[in-house]
N, C-alpha and C. Protein backbone atom coordinates (compact mmCIF):
# COMPACT_ATOMS: atom_id res chain seq x y z
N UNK A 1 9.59 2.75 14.03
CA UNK A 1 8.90 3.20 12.84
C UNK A 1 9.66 2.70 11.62
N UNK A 2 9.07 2.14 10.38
CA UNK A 2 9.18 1.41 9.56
C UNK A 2 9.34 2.63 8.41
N UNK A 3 10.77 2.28 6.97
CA UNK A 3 10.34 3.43 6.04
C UNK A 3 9.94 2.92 4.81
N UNK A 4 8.96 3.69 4.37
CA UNK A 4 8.17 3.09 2.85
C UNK A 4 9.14 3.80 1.19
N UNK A 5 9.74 2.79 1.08
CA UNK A 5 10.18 3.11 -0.14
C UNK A 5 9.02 2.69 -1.50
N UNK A 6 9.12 3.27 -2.70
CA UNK A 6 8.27 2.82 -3.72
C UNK A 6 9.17 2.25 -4.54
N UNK A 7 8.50 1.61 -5.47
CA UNK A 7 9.60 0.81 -6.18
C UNK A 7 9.57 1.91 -7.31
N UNK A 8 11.23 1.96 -8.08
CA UNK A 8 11.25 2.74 -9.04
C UNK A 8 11.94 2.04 -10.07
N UNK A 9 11.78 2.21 -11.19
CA UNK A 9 11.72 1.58 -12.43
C UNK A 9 13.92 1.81 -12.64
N UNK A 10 13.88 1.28 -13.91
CA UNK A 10 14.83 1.89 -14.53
C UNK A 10 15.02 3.09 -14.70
N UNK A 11 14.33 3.58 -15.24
CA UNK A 11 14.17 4.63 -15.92
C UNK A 11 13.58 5.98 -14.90
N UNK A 12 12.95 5.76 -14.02
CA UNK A 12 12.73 6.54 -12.72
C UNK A 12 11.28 6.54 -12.36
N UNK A 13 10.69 5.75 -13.19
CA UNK A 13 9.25 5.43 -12.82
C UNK A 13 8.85 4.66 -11.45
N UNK A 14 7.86 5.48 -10.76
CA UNK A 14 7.35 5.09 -9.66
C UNK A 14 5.86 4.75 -9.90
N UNK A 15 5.65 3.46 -10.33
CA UNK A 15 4.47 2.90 -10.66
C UNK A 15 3.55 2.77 -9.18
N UNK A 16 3.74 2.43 -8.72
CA UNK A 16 2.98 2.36 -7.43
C UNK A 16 2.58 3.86 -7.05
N UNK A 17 3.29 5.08 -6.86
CA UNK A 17 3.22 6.20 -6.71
C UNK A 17 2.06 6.84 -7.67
N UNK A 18 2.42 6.52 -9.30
CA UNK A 18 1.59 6.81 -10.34
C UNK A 18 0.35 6.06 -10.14
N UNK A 19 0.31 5.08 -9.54
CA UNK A 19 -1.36 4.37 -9.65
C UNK A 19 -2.03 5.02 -8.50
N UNK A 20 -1.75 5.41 -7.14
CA UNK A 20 -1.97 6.33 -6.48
C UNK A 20 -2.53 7.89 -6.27
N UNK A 21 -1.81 8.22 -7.34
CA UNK A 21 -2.13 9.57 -7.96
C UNK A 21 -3.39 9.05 -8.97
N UNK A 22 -3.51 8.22 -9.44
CA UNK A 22 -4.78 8.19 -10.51
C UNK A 22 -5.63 7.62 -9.38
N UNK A 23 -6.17 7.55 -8.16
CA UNK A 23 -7.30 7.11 -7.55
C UNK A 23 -8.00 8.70 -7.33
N UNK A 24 -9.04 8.48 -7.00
CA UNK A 24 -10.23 9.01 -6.82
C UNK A 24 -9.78 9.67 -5.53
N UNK A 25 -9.83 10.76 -4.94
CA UNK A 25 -9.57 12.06 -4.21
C UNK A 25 -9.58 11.03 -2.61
N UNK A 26 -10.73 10.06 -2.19
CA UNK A 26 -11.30 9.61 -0.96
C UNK A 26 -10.28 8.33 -0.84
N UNK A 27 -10.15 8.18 -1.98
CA UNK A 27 -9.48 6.34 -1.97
C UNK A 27 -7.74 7.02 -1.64
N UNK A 28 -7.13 8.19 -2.38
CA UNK A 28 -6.47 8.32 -2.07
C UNK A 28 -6.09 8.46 -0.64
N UNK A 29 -6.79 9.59 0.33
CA UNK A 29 -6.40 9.68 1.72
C UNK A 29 -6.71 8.18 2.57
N UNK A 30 -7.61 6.88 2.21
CA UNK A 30 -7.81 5.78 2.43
C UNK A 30 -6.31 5.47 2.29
N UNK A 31 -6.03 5.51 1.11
CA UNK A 31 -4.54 4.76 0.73
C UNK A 31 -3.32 5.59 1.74
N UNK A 32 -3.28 6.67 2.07
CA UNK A 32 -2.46 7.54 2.81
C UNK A 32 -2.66 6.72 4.02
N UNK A 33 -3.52 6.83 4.86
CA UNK A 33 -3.73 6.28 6.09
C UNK A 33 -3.19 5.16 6.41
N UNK A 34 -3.50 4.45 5.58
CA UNK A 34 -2.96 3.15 5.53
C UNK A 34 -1.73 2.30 5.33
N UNK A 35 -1.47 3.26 4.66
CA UNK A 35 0.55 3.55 4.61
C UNK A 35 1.22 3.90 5.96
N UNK A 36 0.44 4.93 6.31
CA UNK A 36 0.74 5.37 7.92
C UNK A 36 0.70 4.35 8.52
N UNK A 37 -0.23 3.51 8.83
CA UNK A 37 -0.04 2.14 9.85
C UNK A 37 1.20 1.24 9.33
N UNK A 38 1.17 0.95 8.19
CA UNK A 38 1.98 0.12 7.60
C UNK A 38 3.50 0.65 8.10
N UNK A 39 3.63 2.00 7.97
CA UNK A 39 4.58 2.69 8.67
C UNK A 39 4.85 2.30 10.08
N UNK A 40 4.05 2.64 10.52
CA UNK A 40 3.60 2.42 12.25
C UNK A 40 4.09 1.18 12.87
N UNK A 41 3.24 0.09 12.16
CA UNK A 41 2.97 -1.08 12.47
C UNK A 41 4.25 -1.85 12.31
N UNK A 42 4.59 -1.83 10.58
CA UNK A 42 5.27 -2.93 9.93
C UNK A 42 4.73 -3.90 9.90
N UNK A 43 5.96 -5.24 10.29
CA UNK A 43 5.02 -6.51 10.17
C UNK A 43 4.13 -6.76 10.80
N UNK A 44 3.91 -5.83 12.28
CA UNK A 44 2.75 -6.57 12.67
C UNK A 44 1.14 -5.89 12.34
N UNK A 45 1.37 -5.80 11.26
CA UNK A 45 0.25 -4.66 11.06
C UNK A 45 -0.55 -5.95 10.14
N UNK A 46 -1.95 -6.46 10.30
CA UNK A 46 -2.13 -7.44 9.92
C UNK A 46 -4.01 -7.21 9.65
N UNK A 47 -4.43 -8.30 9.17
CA UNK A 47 -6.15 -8.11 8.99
C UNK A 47 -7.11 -6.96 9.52
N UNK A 48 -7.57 -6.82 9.11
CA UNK A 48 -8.36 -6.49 7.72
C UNK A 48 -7.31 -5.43 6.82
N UNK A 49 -6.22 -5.27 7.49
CA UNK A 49 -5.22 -4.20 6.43
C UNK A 49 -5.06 -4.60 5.83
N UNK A 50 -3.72 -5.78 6.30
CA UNK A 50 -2.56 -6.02 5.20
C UNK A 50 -2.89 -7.78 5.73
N UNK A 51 -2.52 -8.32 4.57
CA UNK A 51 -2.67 -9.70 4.17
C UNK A 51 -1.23 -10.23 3.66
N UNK A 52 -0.46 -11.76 4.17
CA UNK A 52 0.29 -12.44 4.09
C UNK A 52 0.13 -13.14 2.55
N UNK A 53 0.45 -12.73 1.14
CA UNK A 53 0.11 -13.70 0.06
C UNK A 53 1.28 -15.12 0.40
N UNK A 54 2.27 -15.19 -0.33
CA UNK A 54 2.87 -15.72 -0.71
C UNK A 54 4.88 -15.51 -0.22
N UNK A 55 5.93 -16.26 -0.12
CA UNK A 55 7.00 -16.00 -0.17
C UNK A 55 7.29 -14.28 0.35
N UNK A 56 7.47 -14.09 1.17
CA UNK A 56 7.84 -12.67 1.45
C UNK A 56 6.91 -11.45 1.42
N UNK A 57 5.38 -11.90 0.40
CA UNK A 57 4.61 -10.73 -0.18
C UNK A 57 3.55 -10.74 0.40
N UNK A 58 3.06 -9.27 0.69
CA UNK A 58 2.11 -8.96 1.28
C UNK A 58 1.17 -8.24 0.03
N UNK A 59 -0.16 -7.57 1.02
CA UNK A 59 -1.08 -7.28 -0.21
C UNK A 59 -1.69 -5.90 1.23
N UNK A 60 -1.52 -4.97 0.58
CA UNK A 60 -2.27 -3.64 1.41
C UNK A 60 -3.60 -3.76 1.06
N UNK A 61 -4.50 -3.49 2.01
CA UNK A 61 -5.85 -4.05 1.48
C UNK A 61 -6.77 -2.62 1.97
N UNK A 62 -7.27 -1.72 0.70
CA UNK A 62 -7.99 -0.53 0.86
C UNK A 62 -9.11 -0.52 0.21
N UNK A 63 -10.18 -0.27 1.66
CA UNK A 63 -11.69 -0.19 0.83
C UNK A 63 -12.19 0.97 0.93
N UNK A 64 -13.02 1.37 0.33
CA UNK A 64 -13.40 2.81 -0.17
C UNK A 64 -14.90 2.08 -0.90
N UNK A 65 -16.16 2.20 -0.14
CA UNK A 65 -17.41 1.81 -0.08
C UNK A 65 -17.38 0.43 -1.18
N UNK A 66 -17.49 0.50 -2.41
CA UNK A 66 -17.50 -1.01 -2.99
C UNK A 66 -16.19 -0.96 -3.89
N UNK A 67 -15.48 -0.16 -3.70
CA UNK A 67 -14.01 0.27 -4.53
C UNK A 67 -13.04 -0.70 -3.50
N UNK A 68 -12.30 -1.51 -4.15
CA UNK A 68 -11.11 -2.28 -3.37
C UNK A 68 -10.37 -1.90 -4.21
N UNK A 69 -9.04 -1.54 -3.59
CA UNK A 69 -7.63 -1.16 -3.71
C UNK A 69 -6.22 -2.21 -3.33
N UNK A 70 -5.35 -2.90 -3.85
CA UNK A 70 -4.50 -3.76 -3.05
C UNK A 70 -3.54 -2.92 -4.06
N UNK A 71 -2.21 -2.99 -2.91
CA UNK A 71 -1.00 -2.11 -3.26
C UNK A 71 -0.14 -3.91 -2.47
N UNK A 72 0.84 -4.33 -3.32
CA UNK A 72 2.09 -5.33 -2.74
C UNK A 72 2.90 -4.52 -2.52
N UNK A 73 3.47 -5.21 -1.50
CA UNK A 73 4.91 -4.77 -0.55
C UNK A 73 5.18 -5.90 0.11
N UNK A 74 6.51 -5.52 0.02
CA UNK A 74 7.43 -7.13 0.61
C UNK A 74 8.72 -6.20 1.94
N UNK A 75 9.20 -6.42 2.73
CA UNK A 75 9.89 -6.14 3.91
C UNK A 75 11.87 -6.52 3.49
């Protein structure tokens, strides 16, 4: 099992955490779940979840009927 840190600012801001909290009640437990695999999984946790961008970075990929959500995380 894999652990999810958030990134925190200087100052103690957890932007990723805060954009989370501002979703919509459904998108949030979408976004929960999906952390759980990411948990679960790690790297091999792959399509239709989580997507390979670039150098190290990934892209969490959360749909919620025509609402898309992407959260980055890197390992």
């Amino acid at each position: 099992m894999f652990e999810i840190e958030y990134y925190r600012t200087s100052n103690g801001h957890k932007p990723v955490a805060e954009f989370i909290d501002s979703l919509e009640t459904k998108m949030q437990i979408k976004v929960f779940r999906q952390l759980k695999l990411l948990k679960e999984f790690g790297p091999q946790l792959g399509e239709p979840f989580s997507k390979y961008l670039v150098n190290g970075l990934f892209e969490l990929r959360i749909q919620q009927s025509s609402n898309i959500t992407r959260i980055l995380y890197f390992y």
